[in-house]
N, C-alpha and C. Protein backbone atom coordinates (compact mmCIF):
# COMPACT_ATOMS: atom_id res chain seq x y z
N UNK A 1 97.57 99.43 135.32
CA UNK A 1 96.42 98.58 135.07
C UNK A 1 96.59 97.25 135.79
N UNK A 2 95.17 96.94 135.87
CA UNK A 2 95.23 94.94 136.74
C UNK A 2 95.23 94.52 135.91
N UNK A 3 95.73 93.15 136.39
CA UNK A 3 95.63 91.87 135.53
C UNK A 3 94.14 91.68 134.74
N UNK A 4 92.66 92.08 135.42
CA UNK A 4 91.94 91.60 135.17
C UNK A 4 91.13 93.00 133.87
N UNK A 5 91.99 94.45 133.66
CA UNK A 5 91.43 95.23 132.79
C UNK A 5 92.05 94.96 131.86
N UNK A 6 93.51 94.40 132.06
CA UNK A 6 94.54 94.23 130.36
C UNK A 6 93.70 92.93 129.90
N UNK A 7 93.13 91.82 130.55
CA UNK A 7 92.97 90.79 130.18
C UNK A 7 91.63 91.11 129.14
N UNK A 8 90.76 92.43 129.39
CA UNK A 8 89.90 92.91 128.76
C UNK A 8 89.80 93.38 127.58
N UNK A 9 91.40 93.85 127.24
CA UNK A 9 91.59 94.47 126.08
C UNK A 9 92.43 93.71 124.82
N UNK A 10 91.52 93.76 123.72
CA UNK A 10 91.92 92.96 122.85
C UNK A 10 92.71 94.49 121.69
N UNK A 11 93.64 94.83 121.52
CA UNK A 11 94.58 95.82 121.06
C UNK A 11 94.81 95.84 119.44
N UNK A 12 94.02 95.00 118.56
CA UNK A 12 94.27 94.33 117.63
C UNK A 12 95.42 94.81 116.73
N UNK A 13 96.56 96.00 117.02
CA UNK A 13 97.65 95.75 116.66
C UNK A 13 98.38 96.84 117.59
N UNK A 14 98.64 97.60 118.32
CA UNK A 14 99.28 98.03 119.18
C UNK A 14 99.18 97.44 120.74
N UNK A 15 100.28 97.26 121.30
CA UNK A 15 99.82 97.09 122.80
C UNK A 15 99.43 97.69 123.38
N UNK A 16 98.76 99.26 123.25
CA UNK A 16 98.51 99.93 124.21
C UNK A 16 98.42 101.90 123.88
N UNK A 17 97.58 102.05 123.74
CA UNK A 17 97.53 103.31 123.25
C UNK A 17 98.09 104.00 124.63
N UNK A 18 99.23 105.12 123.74
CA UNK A 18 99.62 106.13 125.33
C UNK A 18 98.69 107.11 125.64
N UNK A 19 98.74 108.16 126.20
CA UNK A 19 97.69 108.81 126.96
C UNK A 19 97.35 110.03 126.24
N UNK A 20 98.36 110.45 125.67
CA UNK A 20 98.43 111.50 124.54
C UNK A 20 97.39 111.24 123.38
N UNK A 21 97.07 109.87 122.96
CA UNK A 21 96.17 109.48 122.10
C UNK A 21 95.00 109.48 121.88
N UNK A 22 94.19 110.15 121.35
CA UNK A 22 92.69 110.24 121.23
C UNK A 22 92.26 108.76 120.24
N UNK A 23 91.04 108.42 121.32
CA UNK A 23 90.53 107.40 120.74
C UNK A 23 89.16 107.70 119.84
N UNK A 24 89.22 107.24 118.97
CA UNK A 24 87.75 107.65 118.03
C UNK A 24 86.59 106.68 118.14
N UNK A 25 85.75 106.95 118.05
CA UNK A 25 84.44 105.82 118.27
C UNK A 25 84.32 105.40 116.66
N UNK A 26 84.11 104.34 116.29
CA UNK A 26 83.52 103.95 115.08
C UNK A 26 82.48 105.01 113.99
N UNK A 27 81.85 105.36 114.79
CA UNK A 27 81.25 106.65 113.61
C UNK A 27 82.70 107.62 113.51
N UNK A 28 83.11 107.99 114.67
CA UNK A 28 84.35 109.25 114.36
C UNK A 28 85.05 108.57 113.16
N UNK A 29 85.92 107.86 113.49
CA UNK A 29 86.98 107.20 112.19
C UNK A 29 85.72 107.01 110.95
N UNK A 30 84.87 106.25 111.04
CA UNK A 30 83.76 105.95 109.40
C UNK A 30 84.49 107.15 109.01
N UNK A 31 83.67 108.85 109.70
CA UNK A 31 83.40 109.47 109.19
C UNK A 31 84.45 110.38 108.26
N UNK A 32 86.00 110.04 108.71
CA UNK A 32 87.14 110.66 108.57
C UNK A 32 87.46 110.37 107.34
N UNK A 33 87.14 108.45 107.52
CA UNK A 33 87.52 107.68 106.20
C UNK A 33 86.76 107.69 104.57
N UNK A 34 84.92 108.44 105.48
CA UNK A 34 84.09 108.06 104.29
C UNK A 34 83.74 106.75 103.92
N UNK A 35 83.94 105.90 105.43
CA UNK A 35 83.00 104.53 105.20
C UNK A 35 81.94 104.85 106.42
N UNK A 36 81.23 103.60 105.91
CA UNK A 36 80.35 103.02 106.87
C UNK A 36 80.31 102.40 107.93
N UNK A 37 80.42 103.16 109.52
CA UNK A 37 80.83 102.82 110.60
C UNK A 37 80.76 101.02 110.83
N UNK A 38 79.28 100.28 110.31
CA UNK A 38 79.47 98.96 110.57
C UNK A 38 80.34 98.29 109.49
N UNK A 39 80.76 99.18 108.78
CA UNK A 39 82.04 98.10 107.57
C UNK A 39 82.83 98.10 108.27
N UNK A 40 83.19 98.99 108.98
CA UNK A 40 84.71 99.56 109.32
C UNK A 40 84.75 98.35 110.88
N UNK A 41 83.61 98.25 111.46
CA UNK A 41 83.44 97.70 112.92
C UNK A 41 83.50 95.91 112.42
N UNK A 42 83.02 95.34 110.89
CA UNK A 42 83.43 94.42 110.68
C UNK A 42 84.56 93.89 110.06
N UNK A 43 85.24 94.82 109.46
CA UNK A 43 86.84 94.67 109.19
C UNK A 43 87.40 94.84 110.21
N UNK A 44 87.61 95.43 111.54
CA UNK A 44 88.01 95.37 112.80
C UNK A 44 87.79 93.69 113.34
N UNK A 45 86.59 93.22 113.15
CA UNK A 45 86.30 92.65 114.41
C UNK A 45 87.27 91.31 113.12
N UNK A 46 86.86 91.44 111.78
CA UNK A 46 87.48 90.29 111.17
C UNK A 46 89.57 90.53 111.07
N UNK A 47 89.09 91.19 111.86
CA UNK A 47 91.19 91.89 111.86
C UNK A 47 92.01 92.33 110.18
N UNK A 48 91.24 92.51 109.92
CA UNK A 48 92.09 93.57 108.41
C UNK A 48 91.91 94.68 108.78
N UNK A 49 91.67 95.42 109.83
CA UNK A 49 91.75 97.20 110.27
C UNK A 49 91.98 96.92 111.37
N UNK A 50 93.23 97.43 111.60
CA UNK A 50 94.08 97.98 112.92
C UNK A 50 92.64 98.49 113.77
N UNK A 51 92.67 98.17 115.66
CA UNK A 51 91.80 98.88 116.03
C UNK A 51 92.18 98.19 117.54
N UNK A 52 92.03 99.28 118.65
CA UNK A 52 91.81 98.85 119.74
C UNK A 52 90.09 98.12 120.24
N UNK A 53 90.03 97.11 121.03
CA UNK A 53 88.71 97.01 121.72
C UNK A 53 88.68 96.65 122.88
N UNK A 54 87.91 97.30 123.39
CA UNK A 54 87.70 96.96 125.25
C UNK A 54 86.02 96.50 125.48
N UNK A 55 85.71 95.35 125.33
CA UNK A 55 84.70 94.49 125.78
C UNK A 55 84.29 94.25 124.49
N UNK A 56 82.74 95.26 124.31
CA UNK A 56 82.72 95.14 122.73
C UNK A 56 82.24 96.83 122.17
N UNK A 57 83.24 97.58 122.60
CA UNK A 57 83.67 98.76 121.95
C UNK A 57 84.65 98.70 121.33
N UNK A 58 84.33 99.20 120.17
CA UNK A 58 85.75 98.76 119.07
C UNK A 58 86.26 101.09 119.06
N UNK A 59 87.70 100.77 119.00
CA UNK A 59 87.88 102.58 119.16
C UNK A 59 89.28 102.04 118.59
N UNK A 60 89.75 103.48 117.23
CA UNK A 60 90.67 103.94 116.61
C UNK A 60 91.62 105.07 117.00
N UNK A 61 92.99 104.77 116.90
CA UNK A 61 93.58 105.92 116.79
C UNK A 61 94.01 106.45 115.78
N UNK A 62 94.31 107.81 115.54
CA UNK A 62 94.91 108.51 113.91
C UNK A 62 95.57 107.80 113.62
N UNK A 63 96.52 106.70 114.45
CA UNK A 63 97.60 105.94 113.78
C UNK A 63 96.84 104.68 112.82
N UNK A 64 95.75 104.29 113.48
CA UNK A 64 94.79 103.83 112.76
C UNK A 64 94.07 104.00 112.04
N UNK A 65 93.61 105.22 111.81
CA UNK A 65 93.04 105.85 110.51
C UNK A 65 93.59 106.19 109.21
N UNK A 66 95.07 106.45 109.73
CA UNK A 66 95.95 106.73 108.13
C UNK A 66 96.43 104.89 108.20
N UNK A 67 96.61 104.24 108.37
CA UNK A 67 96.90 102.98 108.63
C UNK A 67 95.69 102.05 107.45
N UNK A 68 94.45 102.95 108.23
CA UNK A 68 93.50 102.08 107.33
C UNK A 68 93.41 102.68 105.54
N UNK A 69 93.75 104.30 105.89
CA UNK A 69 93.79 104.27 104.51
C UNK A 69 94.79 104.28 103.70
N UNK A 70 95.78 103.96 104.25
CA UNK A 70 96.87 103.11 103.15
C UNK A 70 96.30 101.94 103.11
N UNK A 71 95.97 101.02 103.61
CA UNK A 71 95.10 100.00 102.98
C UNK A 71 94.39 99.70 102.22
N UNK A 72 93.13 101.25 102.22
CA UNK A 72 92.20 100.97 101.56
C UNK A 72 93.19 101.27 100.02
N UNK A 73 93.69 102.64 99.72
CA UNK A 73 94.31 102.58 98.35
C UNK A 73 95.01 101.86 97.69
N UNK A 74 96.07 100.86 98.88
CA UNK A 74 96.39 99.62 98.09
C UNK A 74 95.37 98.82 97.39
N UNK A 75 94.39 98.90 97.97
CA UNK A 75 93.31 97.82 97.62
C UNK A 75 92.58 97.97 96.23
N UNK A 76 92.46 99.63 95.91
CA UNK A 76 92.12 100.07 95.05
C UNK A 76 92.83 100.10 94.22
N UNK A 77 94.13 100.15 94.26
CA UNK A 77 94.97 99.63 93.01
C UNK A 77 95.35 98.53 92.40
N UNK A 78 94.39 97.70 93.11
CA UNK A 78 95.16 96.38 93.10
C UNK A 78 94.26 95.13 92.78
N UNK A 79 92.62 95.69 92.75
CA UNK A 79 91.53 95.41 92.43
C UNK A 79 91.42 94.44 90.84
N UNK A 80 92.46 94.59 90.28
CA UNK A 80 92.20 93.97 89.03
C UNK A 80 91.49 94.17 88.16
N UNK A 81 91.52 95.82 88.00
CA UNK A 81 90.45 95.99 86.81
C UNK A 81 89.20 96.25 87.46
N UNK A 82 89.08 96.40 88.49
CA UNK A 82 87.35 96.54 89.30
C UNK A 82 87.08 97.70 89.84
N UNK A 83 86.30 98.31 90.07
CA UNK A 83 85.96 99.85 90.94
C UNK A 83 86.05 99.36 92.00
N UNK A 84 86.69 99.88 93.31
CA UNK A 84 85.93 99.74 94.45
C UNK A 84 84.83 99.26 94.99
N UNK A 85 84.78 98.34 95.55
CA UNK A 85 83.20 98.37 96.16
C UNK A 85 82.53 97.39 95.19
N UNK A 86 82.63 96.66 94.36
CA UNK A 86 82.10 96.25 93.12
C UNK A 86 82.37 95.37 93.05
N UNK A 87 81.23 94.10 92.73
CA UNK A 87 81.48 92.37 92.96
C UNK A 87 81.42 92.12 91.62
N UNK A 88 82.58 90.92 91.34
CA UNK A 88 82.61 90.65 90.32
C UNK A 88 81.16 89.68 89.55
N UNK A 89 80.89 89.43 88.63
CA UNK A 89 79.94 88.71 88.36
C UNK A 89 80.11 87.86 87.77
């Protein structure tokens, strides 16, 4: 790669997916996870989900998909008494 395609890629936690790696588009991963592709594209862009991006395509790898859902179940356990998904009042 040039200087001027790495400078393109924002990796948000790997440097560099190898070639062996399939990248998922935002609906692919939603759909794996059972979210909503623009939740998932704004926890990316706010950096709490691992995710490669090149301009403003945001793309996952499996390492990123089980990644995100150990996250999400921490989260769910950890909620304080709350369901998922559910604002306190």
């Amino acid at each position: 790669m040039d200087e001027s395609t790495t400078s393109d890629i924002d990796p948000g936690v790997d440097a560099e997916p190898s070639a062996d790696q399939v990248l998922l588009t935002p609906e692919q991963a939603a759909a794996l996870l059972n979210l909503n592709p623009l939740f998932l594209k704004r926890q990316a862009r706010a950096g709490r989900f691992p995710h490669w991006r090149t301009g403003k395509l945001y793309r996952f790898t499996r390492e990123h998909i089980a990644e995100i859902a150990r996250l999400g179940s921490r989260t769910a356990t950890t909620a304080a008494g709350r369901a998922p998904g559910r604002r306190s009042r």
